[in-house]
C-alpha atoms as a PDB file:
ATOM      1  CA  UNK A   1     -20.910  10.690  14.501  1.00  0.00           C
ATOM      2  CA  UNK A   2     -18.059  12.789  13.427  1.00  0.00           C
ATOM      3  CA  UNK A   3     -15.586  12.256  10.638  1.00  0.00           C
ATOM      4  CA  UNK A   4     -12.847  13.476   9.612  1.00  0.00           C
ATOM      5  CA  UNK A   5     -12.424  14.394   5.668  1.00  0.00           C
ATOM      6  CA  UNK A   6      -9.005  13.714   4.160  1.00  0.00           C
ATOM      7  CA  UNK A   7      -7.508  14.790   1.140  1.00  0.00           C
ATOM      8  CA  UNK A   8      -7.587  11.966  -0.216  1.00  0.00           C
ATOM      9  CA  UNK A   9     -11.525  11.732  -0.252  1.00  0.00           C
ATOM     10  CA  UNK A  10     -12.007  14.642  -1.378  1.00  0.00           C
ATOM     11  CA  UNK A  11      -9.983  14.234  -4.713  1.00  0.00           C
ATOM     12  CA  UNK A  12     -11.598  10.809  -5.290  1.00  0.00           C
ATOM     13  CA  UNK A  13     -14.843  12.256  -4.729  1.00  0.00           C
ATOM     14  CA  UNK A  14     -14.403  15.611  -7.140  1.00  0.00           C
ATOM     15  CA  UNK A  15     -12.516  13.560 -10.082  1.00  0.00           C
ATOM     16  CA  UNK A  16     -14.746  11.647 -11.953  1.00  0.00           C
ATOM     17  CA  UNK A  17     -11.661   9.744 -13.700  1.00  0.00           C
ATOM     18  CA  UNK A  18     -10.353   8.528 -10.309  1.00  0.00           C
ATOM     19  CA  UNK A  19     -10.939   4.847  -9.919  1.00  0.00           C
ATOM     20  CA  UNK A  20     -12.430   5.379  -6.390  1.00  0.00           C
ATOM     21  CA  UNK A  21     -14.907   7.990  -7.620  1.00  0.00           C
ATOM     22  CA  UNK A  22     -17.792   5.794  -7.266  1.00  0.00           C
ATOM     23  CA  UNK A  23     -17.165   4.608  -4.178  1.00  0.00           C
ATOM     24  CA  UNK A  24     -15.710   7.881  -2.894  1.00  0.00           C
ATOM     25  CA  UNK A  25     -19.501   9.931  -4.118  1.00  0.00           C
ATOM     26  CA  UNK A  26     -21.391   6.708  -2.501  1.00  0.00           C
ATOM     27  CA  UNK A  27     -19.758   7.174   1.003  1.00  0.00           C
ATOM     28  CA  UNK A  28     -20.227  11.022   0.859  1.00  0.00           C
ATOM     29  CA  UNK A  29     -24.127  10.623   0.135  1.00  0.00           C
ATOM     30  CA  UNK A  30     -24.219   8.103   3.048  1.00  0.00           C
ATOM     31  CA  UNK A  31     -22.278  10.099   5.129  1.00  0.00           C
ATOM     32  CA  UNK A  32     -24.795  13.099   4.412  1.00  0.00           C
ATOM     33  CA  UNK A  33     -27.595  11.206   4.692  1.00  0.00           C
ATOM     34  CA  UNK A  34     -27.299   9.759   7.775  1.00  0.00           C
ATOM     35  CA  UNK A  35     -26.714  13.053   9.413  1.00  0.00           C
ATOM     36  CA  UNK A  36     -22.877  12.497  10.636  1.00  0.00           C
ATOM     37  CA  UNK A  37     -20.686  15.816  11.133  1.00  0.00           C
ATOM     38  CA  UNK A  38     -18.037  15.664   7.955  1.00  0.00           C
ATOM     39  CA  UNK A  39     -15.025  17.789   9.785  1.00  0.00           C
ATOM     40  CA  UNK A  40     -11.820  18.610   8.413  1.00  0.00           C
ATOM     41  CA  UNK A  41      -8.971  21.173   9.226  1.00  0.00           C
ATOM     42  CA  UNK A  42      -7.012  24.088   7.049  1.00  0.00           C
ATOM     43  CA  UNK A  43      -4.114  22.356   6.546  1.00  0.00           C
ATOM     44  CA  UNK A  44      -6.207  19.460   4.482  1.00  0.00           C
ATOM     45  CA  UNK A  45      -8.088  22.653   2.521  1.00  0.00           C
ATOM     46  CA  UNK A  46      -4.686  23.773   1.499  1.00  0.00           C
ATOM     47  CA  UNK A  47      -3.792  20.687  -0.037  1.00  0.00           C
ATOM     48  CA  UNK A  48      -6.807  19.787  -1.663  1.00  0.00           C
ATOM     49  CA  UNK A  49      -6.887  23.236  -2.806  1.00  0.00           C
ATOM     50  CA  UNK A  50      -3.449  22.712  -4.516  1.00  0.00           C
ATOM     51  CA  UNK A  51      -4.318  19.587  -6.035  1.00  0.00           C
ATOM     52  CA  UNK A  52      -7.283  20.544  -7.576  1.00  0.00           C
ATOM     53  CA  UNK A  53      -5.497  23.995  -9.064  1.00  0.00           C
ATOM     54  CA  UNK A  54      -3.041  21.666 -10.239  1.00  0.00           C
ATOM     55  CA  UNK A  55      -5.005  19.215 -12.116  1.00  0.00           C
ATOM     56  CA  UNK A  56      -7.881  21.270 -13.183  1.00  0.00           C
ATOM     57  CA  UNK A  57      -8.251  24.701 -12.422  1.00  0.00           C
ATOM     58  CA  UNK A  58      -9.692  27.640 -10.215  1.00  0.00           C
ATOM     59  CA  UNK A  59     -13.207  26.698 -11.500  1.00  0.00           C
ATOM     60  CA  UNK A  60     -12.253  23.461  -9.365  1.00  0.00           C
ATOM     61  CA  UNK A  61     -11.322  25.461  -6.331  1.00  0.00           C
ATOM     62  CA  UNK A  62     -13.927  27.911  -6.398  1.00  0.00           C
ATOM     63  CA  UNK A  63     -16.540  24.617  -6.084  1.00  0.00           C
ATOM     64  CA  UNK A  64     -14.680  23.108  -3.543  1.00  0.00           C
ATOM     65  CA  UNK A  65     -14.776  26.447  -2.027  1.00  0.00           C
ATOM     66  CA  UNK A  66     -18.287  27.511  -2.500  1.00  0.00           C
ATOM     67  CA  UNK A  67     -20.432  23.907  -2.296  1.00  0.00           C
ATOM     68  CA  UNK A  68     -18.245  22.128   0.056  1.00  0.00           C
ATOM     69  CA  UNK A  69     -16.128  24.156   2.518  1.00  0.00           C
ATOM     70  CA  UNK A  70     -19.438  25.873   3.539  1.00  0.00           C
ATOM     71  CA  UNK A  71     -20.871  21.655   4.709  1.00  0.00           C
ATOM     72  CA  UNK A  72     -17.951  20.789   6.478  1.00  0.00           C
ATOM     73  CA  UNK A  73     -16.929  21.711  10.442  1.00  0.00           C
ATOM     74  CA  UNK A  74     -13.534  22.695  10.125  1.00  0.00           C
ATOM     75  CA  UNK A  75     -10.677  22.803  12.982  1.00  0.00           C
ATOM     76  CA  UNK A  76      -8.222  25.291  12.577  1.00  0.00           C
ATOM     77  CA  UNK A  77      -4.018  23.826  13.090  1.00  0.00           C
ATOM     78  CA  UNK A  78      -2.441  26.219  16.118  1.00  0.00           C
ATOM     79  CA  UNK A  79       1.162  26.353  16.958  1.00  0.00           C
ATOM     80  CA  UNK A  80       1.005  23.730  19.302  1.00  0.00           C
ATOM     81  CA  UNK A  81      -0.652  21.442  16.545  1.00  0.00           C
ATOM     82  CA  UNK A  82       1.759  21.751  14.122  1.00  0.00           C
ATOM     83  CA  UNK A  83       4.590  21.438  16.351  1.00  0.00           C
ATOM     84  CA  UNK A  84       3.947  18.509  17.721  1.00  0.00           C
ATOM     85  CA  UNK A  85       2.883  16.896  13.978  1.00  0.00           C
ATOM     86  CA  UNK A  86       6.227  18.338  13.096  1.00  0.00           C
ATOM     87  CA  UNK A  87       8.090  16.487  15.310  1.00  0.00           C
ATOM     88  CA  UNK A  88       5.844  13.147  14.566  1.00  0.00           C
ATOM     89  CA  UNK A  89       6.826  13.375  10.864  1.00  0.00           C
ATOM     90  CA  UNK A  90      10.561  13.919  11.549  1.00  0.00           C
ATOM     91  CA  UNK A  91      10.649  11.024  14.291  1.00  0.00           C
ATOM     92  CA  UNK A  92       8.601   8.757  12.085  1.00  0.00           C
ATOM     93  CA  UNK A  93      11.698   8.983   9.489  1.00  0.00           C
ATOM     94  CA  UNK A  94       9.205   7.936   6.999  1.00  0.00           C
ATOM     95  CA  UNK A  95       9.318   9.707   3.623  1.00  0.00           C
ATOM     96  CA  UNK A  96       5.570   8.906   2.211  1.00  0.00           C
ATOM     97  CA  UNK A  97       4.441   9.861   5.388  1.00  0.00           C
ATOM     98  CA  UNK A  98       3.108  13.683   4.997  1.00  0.00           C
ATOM     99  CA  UNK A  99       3.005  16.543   7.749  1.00  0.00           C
ATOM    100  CA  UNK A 100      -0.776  16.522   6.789  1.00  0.00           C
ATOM    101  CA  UNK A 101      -1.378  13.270   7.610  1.00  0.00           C
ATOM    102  CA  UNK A 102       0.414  13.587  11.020  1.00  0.00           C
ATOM    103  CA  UNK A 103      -1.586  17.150  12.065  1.00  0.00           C
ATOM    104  CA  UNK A 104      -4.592  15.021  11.213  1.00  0.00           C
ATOM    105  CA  UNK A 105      -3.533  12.570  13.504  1.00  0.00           C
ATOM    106  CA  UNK A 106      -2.815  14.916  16.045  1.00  0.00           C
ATOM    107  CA  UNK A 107      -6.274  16.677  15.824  1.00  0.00           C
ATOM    108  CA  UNK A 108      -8.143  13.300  15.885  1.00  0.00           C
ATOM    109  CA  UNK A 109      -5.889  12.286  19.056  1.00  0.00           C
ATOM    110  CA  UNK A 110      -6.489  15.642  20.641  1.00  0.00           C
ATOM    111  CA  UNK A 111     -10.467  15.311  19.752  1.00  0.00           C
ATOM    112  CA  UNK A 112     -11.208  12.235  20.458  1.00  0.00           C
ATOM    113  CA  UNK A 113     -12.245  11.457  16.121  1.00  0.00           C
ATOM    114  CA  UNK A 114     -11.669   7.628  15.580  1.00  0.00           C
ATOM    115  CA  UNK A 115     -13.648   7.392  12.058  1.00  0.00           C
ATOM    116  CA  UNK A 116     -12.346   8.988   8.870  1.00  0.00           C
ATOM    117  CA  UNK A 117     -13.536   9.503   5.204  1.00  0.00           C
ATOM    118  CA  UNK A 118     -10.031   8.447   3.293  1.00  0.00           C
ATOM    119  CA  UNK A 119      -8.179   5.908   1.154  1.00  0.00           C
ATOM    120  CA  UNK A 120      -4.511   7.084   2.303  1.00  0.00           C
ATOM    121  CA  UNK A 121      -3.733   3.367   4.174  1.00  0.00           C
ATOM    122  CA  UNK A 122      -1.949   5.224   6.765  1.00  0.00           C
ATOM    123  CA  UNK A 123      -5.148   6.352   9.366  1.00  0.00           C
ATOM    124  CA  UNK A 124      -5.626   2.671   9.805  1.00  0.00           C
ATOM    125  CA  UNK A 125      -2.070   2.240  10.075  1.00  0.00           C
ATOM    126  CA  UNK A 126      -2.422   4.543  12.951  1.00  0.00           C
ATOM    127  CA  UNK A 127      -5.577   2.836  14.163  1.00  0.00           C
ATOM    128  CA  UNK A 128      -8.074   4.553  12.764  1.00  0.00           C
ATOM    129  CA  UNK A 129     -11.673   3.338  10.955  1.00  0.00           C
ATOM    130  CA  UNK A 130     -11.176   4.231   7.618  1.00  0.00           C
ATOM    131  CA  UNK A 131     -14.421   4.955   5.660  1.00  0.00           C
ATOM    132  CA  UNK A 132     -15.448   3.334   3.437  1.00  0.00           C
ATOM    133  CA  UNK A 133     -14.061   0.357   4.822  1.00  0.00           C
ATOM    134  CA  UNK A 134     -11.408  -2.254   3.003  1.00  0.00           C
END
């Protein structure tokens, strides 16, 4: 099975202190384990690349670079991509609504992905399984 990797699992799966750490680092091992394609796309890198500058360093980004970039199947965001999440996010109107979150919506649309590794409420908002489940 493939599944998408969002931001949002990544961070609760790096940070110890977030409260979904546990749960985050249990669905990555079972994830692994069972052999499923983890896939993700540049614009997610870049913001979990931020995040994780911001809160705790380059030593941060150079692990997420160098353990877990290199395990993932990434999809890179082309023009098209990005203009049509563009005009998602502006017709949504929605202000906690991110242009990340709609180019991953367009690239699971696009693919055919219907499962995804995240706790941002809005993939199943959109119809998408979220893993771990709620």
């Amino acid at each position: 099975m493939n599944i998408l990797i969002d931001t949002s699992a990544f961070l609760a799966a790096l940070d110890k202190s977030d409260d979904r750490h546990h749960v985050a680092a249990s669905t990555w091992s079972e994830i692994i384990q069972a052999g499923h394609n983890l896939i993700s796309h540049n614009y997610i890198l870049v913001e979990t690349s931020a995040v994780l500058m911001r809160r705790f360093g380059l030593e941060a980004v150079r692990v997420f670079v160098h353990d877990v970039i290199p395990i993932l199947r990434l999809l890179w965001v082309t023009r098209d991509i990005h203009e049509a999440a563009m005009a998602a996010l502006l017709a949504a109107g929605r202000r906690e609504l991110s242009l990340v979150d709609c180019v991953s919506f367009e690239l699971m649309r696009r693919t055919g992905l219907k499962h995804v590794f995240a706790f941002d409420p809005h993939f199943a908002e959109f119809g998408y399984i979220l893993l771990p489940p709620k």
